[in-house]
N, C-alpha and C. Protein backbone atom coordinates (compact mmCIF):
# COMPACT_ATOMS: atom_id res chain seq x y z
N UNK A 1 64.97 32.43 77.30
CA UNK A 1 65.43 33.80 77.30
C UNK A 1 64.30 34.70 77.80
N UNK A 2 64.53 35.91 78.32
CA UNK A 2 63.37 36.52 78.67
C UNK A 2 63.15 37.60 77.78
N UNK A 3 62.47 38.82 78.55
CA UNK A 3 62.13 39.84 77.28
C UNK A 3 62.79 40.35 76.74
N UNK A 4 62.33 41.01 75.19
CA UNK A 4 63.13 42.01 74.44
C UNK A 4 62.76 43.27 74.51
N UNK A 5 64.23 43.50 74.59
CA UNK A 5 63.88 45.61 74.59
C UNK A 5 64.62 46.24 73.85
N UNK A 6 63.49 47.47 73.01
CA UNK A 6 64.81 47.83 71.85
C UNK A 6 64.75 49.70 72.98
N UNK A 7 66.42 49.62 72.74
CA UNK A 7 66.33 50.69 73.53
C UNK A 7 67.00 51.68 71.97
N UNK A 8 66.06 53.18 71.65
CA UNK A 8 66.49 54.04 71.07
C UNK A 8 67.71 54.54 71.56
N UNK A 9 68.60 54.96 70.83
CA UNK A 9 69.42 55.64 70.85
C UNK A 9 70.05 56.75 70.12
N UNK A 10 70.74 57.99 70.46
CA UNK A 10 71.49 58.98 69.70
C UNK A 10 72.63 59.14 70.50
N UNK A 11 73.23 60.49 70.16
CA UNK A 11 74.77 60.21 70.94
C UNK A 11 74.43 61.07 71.99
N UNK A 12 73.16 61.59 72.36
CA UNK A 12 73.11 62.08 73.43
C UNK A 12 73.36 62.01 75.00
N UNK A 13 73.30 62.48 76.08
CA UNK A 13 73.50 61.95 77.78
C UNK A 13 72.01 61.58 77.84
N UNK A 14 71.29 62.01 77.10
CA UNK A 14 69.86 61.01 77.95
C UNK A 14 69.95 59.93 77.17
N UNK A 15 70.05 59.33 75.95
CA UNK A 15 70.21 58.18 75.33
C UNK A 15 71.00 57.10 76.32
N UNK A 16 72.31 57.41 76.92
CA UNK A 16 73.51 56.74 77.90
C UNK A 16 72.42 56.59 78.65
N UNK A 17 71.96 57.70 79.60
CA UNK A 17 71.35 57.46 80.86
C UNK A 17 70.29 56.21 80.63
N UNK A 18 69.27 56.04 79.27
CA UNK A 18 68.79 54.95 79.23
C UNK A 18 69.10 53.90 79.52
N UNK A 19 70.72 53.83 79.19
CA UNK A 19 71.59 52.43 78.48
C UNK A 19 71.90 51.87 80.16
N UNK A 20 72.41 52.93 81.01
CA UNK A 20 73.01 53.08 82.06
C UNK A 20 71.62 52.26 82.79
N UNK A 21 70.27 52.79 83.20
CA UNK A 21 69.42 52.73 83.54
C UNK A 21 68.90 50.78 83.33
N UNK A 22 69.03 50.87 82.08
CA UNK A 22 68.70 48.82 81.28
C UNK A 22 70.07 48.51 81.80
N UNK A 23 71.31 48.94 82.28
CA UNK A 23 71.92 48.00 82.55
C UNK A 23 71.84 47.74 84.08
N UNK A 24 71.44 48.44 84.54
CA UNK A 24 71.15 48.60 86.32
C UNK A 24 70.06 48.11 87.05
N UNK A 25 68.93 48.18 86.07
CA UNK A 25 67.71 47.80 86.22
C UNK A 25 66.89 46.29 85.39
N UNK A 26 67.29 45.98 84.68
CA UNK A 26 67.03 44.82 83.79
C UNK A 26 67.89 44.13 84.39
N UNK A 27 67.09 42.33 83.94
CA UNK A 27 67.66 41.78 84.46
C UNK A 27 69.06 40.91 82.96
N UNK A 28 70.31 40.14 83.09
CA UNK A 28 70.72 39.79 82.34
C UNK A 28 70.31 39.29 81.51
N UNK A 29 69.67 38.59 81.49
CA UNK A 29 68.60 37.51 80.74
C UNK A 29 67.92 37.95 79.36
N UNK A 30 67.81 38.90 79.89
CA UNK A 30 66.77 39.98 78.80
C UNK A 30 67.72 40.15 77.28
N UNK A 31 66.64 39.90 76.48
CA UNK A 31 67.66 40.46 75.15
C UNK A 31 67.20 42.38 74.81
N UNK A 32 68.44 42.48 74.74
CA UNK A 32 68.35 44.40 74.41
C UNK A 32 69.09 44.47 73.02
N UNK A 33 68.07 45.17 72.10
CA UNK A 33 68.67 45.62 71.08
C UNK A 33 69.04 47.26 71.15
N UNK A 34 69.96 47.45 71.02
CA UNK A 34 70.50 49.13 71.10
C UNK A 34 70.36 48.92 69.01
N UNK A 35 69.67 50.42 68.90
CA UNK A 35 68.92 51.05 67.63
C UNK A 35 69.09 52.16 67.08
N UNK A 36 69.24 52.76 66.75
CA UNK A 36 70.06 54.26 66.18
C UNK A 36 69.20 54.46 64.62
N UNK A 37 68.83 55.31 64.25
CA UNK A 37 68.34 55.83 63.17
C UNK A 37 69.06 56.77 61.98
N UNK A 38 69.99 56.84 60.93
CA UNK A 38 70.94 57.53 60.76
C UNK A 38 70.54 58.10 59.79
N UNK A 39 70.15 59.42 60.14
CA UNK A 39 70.01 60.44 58.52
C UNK A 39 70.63 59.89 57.24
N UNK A 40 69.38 59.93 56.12
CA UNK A 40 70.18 60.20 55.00
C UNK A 40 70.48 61.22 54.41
N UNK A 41 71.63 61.43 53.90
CA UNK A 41 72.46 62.26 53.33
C UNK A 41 72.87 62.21 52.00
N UNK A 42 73.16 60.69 51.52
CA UNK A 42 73.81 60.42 50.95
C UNK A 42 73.23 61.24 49.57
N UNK A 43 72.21 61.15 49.66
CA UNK A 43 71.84 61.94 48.14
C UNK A 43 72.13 63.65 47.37
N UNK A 44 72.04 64.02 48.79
CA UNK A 44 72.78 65.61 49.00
C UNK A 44 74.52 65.49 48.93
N UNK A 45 75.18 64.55 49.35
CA UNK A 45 76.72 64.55 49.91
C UNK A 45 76.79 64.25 48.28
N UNK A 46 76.51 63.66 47.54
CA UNK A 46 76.87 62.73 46.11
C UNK A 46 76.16 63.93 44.89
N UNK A 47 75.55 64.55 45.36
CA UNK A 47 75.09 65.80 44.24
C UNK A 47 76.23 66.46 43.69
N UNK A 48 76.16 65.98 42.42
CA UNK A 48 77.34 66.88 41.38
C UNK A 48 76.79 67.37 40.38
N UNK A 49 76.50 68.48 40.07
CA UNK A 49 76.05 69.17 38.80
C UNK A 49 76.46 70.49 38.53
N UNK A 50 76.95 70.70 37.23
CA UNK A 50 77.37 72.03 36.97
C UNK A 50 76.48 73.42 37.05
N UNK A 51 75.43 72.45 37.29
CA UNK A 51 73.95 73.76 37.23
C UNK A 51 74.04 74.06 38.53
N UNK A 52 74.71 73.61 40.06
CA UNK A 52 74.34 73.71 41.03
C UNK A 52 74.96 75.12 41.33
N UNK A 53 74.23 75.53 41.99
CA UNK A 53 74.24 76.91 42.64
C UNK A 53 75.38 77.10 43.55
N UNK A 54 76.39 78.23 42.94
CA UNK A 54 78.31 78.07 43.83
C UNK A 54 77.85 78.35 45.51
N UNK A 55 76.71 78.59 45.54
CA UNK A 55 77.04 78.89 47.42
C UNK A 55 76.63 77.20 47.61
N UNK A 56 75.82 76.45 47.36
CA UNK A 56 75.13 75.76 47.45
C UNK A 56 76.41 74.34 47.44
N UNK A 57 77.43 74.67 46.56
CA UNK A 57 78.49 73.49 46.36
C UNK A 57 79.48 74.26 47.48
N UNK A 58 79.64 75.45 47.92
CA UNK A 58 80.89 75.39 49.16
C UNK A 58 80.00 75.46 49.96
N UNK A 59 79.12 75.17 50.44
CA UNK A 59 78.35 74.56 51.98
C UNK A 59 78.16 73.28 51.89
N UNK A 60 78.15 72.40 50.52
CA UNK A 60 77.98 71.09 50.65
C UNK A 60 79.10 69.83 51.53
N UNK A 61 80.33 70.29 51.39
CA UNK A 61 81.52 69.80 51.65
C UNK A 61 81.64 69.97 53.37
N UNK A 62 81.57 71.25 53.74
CA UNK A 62 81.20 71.58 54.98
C UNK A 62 80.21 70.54 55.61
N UNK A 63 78.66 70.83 54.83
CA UNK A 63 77.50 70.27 55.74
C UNK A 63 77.85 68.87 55.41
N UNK A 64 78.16 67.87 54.66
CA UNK A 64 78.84 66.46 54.26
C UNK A 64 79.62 66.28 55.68
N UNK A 65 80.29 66.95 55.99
CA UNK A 65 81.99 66.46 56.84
C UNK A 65 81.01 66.68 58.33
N UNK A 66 80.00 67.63 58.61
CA UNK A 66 79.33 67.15 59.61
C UNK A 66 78.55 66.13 60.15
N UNK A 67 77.99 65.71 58.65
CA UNK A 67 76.95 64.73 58.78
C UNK A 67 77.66 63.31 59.05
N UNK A 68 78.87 63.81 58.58
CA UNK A 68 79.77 62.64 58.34
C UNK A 68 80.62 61.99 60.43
N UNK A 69 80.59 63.48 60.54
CA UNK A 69 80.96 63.22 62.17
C UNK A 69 79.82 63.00 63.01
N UNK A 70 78.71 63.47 62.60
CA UNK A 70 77.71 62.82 63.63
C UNK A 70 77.27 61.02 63.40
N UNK A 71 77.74 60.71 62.60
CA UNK A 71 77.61 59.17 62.11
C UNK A 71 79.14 58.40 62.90
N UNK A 72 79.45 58.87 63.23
CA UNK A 72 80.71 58.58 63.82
C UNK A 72 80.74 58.72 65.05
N UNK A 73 79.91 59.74 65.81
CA UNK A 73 79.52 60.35 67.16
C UNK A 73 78.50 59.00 67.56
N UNK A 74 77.31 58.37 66.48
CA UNK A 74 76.61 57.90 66.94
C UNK A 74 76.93 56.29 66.75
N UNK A 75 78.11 55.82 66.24
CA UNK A 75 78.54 54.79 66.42
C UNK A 75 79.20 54.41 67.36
N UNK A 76 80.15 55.52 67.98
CA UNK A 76 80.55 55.66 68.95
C UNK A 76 79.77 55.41 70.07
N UNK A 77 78.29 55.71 70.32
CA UNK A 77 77.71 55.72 71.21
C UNK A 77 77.15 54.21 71.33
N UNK A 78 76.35 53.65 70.22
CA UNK A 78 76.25 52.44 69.95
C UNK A 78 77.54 51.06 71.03
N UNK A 79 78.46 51.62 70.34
CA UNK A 79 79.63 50.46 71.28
C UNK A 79 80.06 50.76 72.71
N UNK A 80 79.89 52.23 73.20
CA UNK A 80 79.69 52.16 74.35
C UNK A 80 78.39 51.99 74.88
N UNK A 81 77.73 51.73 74.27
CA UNK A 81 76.26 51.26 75.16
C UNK A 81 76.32 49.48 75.23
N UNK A 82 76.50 49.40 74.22
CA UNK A 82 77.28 48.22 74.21
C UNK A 82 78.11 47.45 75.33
N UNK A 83 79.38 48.08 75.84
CA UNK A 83 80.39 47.85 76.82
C UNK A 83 79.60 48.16 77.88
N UNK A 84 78.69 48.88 78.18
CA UNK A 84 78.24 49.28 79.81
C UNK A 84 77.13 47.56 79.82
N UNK A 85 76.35 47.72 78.84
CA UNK A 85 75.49 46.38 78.97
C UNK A 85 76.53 45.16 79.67
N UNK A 86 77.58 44.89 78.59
CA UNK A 86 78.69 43.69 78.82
C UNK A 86 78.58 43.94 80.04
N UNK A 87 79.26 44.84 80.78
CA UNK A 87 79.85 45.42 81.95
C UNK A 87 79.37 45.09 82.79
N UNK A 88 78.18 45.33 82.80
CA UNK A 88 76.59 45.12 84.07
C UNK A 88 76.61 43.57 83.68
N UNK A 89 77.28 42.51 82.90
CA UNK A 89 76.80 40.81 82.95
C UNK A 89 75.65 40.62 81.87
N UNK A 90 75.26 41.70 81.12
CA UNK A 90 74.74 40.64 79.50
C UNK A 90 75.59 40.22 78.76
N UNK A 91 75.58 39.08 78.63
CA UNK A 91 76.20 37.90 77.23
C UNK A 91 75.67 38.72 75.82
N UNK A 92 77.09 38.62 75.42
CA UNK A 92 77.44 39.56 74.32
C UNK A 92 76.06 38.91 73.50
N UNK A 93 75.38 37.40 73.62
CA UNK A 93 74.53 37.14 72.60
C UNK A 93 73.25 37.47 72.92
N UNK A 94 73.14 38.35 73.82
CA UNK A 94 71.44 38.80 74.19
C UNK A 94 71.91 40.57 73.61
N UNK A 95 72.59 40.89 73.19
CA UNK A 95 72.74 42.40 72.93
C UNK A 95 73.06 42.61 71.20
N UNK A 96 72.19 42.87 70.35
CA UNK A 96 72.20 42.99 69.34
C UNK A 96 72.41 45.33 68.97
N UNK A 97 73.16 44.79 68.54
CA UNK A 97 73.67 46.32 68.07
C UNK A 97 72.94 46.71 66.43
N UNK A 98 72.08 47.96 66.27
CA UNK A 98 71.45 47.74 65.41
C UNK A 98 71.37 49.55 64.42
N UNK A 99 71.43 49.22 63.29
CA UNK A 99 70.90 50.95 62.55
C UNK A 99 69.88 50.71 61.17
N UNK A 100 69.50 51.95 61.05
CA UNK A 100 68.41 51.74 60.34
C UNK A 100 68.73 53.09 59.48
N UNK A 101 68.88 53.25 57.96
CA UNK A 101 68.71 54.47 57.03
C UNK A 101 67.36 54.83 57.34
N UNK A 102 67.04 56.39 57.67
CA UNK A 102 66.29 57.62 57.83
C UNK A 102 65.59 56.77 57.01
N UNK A 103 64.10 56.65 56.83
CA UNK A 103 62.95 56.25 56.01
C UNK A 103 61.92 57.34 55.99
N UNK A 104 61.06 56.86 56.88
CA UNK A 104 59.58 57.61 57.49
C UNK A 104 59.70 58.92 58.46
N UNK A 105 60.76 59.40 58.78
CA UNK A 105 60.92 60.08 60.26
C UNK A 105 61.17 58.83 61.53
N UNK A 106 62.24 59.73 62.36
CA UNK A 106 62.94 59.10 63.14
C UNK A 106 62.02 58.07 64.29
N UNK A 107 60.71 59.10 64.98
CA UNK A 107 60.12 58.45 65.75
C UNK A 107 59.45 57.13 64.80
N UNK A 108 58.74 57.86 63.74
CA UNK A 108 58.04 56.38 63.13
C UNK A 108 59.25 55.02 62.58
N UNK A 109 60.48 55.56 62.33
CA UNK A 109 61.66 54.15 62.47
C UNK A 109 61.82 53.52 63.69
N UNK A 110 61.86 54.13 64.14
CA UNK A 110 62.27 53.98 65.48
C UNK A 110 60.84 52.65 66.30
N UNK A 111 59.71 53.14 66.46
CA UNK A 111 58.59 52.21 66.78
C UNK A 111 58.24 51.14 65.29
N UNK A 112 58.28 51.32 64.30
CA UNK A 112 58.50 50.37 63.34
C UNK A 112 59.89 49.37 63.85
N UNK A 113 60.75 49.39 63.77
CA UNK A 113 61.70 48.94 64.47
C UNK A 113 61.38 47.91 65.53
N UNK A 114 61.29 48.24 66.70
CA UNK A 114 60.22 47.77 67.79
C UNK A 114 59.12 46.94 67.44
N UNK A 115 58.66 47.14 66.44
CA UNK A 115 57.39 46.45 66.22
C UNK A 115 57.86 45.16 65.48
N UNK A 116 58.43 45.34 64.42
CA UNK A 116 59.19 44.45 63.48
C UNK A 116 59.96 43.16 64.40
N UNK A 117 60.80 43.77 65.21
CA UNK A 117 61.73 42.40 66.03
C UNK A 117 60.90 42.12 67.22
N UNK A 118 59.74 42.60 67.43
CA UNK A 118 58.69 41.49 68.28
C UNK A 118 59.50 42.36 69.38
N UNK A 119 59.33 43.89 69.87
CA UNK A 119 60.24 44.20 71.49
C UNK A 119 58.91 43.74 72.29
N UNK A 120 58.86 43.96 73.57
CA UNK A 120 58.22 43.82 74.50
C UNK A 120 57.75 45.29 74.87
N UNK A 121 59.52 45.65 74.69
CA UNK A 121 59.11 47.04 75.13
C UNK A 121 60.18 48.07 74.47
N UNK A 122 59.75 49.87 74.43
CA UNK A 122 60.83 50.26 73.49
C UNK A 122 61.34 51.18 74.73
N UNK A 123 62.48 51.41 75.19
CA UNK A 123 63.21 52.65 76.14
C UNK A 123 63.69 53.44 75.55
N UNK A 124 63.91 54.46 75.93
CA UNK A 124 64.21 55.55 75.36
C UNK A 124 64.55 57.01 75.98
N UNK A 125 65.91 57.39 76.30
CA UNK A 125 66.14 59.19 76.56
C UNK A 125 64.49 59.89 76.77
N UNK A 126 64.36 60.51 77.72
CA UNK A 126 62.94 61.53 77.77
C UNK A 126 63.57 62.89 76.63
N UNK A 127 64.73 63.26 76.65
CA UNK A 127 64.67 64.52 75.38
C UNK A 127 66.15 64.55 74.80
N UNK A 128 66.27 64.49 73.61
CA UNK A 128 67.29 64.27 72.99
C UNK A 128 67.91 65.83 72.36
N UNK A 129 66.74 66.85 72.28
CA UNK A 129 66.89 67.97 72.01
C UNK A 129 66.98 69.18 72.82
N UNK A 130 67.05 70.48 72.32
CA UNK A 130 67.56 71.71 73.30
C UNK A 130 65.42 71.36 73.55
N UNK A 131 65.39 72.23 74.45
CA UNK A 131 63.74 72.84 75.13
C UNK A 131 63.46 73.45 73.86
N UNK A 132 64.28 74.81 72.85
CA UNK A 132 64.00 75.61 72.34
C UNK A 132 63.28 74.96 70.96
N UNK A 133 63.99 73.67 70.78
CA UNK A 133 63.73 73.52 69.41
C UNK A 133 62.24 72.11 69.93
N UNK A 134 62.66 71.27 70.73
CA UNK A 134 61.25 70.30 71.02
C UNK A 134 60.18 71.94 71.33
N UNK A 135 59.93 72.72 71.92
CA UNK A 135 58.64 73.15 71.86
C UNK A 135 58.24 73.88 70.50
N UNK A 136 59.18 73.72 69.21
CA UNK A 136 58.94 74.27 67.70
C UNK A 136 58.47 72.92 66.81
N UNK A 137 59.49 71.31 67.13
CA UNK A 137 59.38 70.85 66.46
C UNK A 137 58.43 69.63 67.19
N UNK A 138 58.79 69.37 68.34
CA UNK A 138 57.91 68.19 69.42
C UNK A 138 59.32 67.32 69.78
N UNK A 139 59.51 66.65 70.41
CA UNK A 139 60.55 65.48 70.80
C UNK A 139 60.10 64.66 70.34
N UNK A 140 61.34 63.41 69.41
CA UNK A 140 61.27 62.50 69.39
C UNK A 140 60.34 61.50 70.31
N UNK A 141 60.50 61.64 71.41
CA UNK A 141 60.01 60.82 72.42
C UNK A 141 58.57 61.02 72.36
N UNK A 142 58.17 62.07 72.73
CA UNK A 142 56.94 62.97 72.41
C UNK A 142 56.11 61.51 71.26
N UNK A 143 56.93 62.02 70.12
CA UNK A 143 56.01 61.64 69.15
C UNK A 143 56.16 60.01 68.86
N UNK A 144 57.17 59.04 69.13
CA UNK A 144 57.16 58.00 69.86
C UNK A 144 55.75 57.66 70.32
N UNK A 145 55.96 58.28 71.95
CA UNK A 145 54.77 58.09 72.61
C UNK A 145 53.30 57.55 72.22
N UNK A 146 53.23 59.15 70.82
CA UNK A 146 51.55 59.08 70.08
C UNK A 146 51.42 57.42 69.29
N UNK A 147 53.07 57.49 68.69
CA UNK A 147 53.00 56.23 67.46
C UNK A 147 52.65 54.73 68.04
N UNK A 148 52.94 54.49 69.40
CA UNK A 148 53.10 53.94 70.41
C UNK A 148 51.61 52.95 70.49
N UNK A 149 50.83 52.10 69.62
CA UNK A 149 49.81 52.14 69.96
C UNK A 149 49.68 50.80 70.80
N UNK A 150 50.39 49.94 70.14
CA UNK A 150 50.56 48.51 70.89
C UNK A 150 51.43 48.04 71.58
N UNK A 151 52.89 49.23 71.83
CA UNK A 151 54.07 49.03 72.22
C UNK A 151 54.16 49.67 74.02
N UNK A 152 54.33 48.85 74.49
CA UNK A 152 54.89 49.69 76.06
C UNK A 152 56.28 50.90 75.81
N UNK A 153 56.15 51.97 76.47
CA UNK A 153 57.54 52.62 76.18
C UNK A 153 57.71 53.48 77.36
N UNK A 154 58.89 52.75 77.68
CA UNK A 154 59.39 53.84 79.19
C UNK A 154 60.39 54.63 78.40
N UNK A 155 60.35 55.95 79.24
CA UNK A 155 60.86 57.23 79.37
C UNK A 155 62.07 56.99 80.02
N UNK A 156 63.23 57.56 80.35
CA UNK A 156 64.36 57.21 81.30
C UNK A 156 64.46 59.23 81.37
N UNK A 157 64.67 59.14 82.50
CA UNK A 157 64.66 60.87 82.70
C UNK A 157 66.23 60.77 82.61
């Protein structure tokens, strides 16, 4: 078999463009794990207490049913990254579909990840966020990059 690549993913168009990119450019052979990182929530969504503050319980139900569709947005994305790999001629057994509960922060799951299943190399969307908020908070990728010490990691514009 040849190399492994864990390619990050969210439900974003630069995440696809990665997927699009490993399926066009890699060769079949290669094992690709597609990786997703999924907020936890669960501890906020499951909070019941009579002490809780009434604005605090009618925004919970709301912010729950979002968190709840972006987990659904990003599974979604998962199986079509999935089908484009198939599509391009990887054998369903070199493509491992993969998620991980929020731990450390996303970039440090994300290269932990990578490091753990032995990748070769990690790919990854260049910006998953608006401009406004990576120059407040940094990009994922960004900070990837720094965590990056032993890992190769291409960018996909």
């Amino acid at each position: 078999m040849g190399k492994k690549f864990l390619v990050a993913l969210d439900y974003s168009e630069n995440a696809a463009r990665a997927v699009d990119f490993v399926a066009e450019t890699f060769s079949t052979g290669h094992e690709i794990i597609l990786f997703s990182v999924i907020p936890s929530t669960a501890a906020v969504c499951e909070l019941k207490a009579d002490t809780l503050v009434p604005t605090f319980t009618q925004q919970q139900e709301a912010f729950c049913q979002v968190e709840e569709e972006k987990k659904v947005a990003l599974e979604t994305a998962l199986q079509k990254a999935k089908q484009v790999l198939l599509d391009a001629g990887f054998p369903e057994k070199n493509i491992q579909v993969k998620t991980s509960i929020h731990k450390k922060g996303v970039a440090r799951d994300i290269v932990a990840e990578a490091e753990r299943c032995g990748a070769d190399m990690l790919v990854m969307g260049r910006r998953g966020i608006s401009g406004f908020k990576e120059f407040f908070l940094g990009s994922i990728s960004q900070k990837v990059l720094q965590l990056s010490k032993e890992l190769s990691v291409l960018l996909v514009q």
